[in-house]
Protein backbone atom coordinates (compact mmCIF):
# COMPACT_ATOMS: atom_id res chain seq x y z
CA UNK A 1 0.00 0.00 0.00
CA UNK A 2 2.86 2.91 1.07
CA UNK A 3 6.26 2.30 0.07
CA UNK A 4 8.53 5.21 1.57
CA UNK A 5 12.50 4.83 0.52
CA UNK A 6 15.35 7.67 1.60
CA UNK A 7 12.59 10.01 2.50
CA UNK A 8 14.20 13.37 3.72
CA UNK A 9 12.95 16.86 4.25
CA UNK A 10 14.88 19.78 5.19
CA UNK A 11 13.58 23.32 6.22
CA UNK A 12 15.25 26.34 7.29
CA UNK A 13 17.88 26.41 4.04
CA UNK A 14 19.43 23.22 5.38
CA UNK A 15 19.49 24.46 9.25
CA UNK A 16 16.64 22.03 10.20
CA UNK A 17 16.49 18.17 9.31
CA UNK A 18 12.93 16.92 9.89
CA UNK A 19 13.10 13.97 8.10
CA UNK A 20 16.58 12.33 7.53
CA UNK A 21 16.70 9.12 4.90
CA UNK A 22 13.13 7.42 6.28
CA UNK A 23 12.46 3.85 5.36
CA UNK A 24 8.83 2.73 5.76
CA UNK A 25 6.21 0.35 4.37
CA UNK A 26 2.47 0.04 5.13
CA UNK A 27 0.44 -3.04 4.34
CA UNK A 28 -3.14 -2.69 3.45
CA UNK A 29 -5.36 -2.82 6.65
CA UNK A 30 -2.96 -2.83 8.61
CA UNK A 31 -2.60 0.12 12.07
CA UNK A 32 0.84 1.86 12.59
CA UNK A 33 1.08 4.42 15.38
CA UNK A 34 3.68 6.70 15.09
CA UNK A 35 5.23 7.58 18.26
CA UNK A 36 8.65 10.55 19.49
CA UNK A 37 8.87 13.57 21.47
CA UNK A 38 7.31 16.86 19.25
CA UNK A 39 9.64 17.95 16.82
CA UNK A 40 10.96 14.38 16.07
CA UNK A 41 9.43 14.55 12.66
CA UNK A 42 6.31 12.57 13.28
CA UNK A 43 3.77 15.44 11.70
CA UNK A 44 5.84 15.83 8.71
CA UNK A 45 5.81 11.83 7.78
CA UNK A 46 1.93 12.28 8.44
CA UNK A 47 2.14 15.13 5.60
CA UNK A 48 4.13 13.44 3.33
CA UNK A 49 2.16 10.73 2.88
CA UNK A 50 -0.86 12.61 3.21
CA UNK A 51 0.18 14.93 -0.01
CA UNK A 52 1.00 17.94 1.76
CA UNK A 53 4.59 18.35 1.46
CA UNK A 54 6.95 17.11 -0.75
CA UNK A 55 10.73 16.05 0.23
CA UNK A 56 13.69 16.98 -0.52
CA UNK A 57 15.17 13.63 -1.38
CA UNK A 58 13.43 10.22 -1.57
CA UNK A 59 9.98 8.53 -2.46
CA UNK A 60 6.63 7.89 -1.58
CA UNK A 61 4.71 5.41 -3.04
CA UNK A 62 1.29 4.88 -2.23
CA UNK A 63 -0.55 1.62 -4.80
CA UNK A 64 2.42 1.34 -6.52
CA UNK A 65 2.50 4.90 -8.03
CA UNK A 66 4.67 7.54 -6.79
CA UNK A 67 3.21 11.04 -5.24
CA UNK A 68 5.15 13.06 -7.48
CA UNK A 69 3.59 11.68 -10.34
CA UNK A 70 0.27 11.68 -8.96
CA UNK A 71 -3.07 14.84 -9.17
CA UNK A 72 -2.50 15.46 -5.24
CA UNK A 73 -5.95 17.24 -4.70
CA UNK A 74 -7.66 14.01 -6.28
CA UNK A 75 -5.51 11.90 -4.55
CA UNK A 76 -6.41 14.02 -1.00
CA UNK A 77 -10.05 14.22 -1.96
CA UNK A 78 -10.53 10.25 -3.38
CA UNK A 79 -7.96 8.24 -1.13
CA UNK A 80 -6.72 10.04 1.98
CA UNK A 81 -9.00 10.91 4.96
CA UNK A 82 -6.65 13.33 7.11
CA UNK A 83 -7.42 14.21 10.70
CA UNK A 84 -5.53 17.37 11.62
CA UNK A 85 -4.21 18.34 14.93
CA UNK A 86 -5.81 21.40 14.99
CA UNK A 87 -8.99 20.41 13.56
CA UNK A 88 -8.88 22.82 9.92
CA UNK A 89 -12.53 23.13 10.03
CA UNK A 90 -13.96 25.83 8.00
CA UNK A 91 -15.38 28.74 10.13
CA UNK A 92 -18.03 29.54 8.46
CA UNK A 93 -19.79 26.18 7.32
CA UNK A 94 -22.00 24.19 9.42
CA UNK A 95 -21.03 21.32 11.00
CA UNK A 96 -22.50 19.02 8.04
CA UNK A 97 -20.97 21.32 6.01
CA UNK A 98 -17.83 20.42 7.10
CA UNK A 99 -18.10 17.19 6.97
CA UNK A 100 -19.74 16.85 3.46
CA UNK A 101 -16.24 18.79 2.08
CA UNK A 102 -14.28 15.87 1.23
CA UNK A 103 -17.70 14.99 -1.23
CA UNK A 104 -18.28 17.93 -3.13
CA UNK A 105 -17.55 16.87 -6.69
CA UNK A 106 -18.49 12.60 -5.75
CA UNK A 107 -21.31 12.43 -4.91
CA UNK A 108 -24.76 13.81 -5.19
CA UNK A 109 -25.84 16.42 -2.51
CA UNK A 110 -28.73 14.11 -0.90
CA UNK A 111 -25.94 11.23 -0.26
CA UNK A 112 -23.60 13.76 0.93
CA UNK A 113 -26.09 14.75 4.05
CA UNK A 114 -26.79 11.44 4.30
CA UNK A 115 -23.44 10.15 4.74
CA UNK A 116 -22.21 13.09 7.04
CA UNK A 117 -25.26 12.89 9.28
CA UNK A 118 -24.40 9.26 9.74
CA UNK A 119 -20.62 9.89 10.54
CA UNK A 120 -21.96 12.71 13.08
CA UNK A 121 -23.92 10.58 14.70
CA UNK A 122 -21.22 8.11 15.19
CA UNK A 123 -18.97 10.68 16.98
CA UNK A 124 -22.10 12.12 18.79
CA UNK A 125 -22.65 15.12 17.90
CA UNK A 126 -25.97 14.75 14.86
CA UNK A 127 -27.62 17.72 16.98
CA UNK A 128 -25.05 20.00 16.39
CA UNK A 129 -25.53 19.57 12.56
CA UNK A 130 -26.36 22.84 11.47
CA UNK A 131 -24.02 24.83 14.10
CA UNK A 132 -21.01 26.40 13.47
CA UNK A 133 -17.20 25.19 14.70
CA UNK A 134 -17.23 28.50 17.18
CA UNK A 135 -20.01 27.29 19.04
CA UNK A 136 -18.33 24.30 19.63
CA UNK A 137 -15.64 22.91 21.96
CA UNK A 138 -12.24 22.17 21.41
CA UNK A 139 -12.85 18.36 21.48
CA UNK A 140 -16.19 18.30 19.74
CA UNK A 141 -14.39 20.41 16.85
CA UNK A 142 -12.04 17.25 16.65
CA UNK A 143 -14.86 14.94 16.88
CA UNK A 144 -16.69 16.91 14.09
CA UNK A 145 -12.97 16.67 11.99
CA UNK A 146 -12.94 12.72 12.15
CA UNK A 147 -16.08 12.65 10.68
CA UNK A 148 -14.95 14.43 7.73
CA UNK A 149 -12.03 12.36 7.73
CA UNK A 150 -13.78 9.06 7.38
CA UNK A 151 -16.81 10.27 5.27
CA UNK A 152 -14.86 9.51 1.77
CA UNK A 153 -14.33 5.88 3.01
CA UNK A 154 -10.59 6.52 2.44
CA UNK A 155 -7.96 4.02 1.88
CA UNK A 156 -5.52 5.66 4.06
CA UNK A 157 -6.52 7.43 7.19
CA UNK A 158 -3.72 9.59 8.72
CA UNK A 159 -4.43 11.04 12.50
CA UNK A 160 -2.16 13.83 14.03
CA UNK A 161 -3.40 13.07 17.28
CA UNK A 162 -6.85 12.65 17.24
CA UNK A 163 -7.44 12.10 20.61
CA UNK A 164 -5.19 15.29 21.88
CA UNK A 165 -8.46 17.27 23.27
CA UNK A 166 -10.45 14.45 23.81
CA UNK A 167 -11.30 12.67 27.82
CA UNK A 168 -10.53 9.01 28.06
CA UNK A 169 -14.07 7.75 27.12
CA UNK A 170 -14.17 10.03 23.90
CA UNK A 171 -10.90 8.74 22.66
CA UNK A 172 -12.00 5.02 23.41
CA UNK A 173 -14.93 6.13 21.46
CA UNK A 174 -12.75 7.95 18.52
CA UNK A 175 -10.59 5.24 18.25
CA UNK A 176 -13.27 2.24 18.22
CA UNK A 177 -14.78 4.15 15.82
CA UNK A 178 -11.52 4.83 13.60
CA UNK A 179 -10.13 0.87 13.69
CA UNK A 180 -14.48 0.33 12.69
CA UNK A 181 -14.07 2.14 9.87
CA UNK A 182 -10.66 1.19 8.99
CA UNK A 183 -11.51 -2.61 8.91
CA UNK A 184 -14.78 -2.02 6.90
CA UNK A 185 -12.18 -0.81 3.81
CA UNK A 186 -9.35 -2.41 4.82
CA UNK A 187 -7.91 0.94 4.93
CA UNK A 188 -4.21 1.98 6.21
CA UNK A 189 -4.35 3.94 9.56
CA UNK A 190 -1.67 5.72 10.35
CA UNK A 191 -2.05 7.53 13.82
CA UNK A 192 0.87 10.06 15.54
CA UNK A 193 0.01 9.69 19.50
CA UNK A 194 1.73 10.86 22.36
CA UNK A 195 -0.53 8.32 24.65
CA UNK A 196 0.57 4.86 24.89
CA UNK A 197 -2.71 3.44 26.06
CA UNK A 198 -3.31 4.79 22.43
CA UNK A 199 -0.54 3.50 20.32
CA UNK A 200 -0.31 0.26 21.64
CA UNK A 201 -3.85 -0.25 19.88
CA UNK A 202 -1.87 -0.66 16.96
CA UNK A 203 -0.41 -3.60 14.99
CA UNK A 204 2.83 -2.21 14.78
CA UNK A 205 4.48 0.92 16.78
CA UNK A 206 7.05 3.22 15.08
CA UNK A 207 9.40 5.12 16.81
CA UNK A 208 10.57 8.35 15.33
CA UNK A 209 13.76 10.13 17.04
CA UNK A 210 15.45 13.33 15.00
CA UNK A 211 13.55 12.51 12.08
CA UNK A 212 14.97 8.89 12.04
CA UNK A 213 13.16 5.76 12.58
CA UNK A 214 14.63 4.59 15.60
CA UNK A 215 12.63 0.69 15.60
CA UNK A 216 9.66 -0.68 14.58
């Protein structure tokens, strides 16, 4: 499924290293938390392989096709569900708004609220439908981000820690409801965690120490 050889990124004109020769593969279906102290280079893997960057040296491959060969908005839109660490929810869409964004284009619009009422249901939050992310909390803004995350039925599902603002019993819930989803497509989840109770949920745990992987 992701096939990531000599994979290095450098900001800063060469002062910074965030990524430094990175080896990786990713089977289909299978869950790989990502785990290093903040600035180890775990959130820039995450946006490599999510589309959002591109490095310096090295490859991605993700179905046997490299990213630099590939449309990256339809790849984003058609194959990637991404859950940010700061949510990126647009300000001034509803809630099912939001969620619908990764359809526009897919689908028609009566599936679309279909499908994103559904998902907001499934984090808990269906009433808050037709509200907008500034009447919401911090942790119901991530909830409301998962759901757009998962409403494309992505392949690969990357989470820069999803359960950051979240209590215990939310992130149980997040997370049940993440592996649900990923097993329905047999879709790659890649999830960056601080919490242990959270990464050892996982099939495999990666270790990520000055933008090397340090075991796996």
């Amino acid at each position: 499924m992701i096939s990531i050889r000599n994979l290095t990124k450098i900001y800063d004109k060469g002062r910074t290293i965030a990524l430094n020769k990175v080896d990786l593969d990713v089977e289909d279906g299978e869950f790989v938390s990502i785990m290093g102290t903040s600035g180890s280079g775990k959130s820039t893997l995450l946006n490599m392989i999510g589309g959002l960057d591109v490095p310096n040296e090295g490859t991605v491959d993700v179905m046997g096709e490299n990213l630099s060969k590939m449309n990256l908005s339809r790849y984003r839109r058609e194959t990637v569900g991404f859950v940010f660490q700061l949510h990126n929810l647009v300000p001034n869409l509803t809630c099912v708004e939001n969620v619908e964004l990764p359809l526009f284009g897919s689908a028609r619009s009566s599936e679309m609220k279909s499908r994103a009422m559904d998902l907001l249901k499934a984090v808990g939050l269906d009433q808050y439908s037709n509200k907008h992310p500034n009447k919401l909390s911090g942790g119901q803004m991530q909830r409301v981000a998962i759901a757009r995350a998962l409403v494309n039925n992505p392949k690969i599902i990357l989470a820069d820690e999803p359960t950051g603002q979240l209590d215990s019993e939310n992130s149980d819930l997040i997370m049940d409801l993440l592996q649900e989803k990923q097993k329905e497509t047999n879709a790659a989840l890649i999830v960056v965690t601080h919490d242990f109770e959270i990464a050892k949920r996982a099939e495999r745990i990666i270790k990520i120490r000055d933008g090397q992987i340090e075991e796996s």
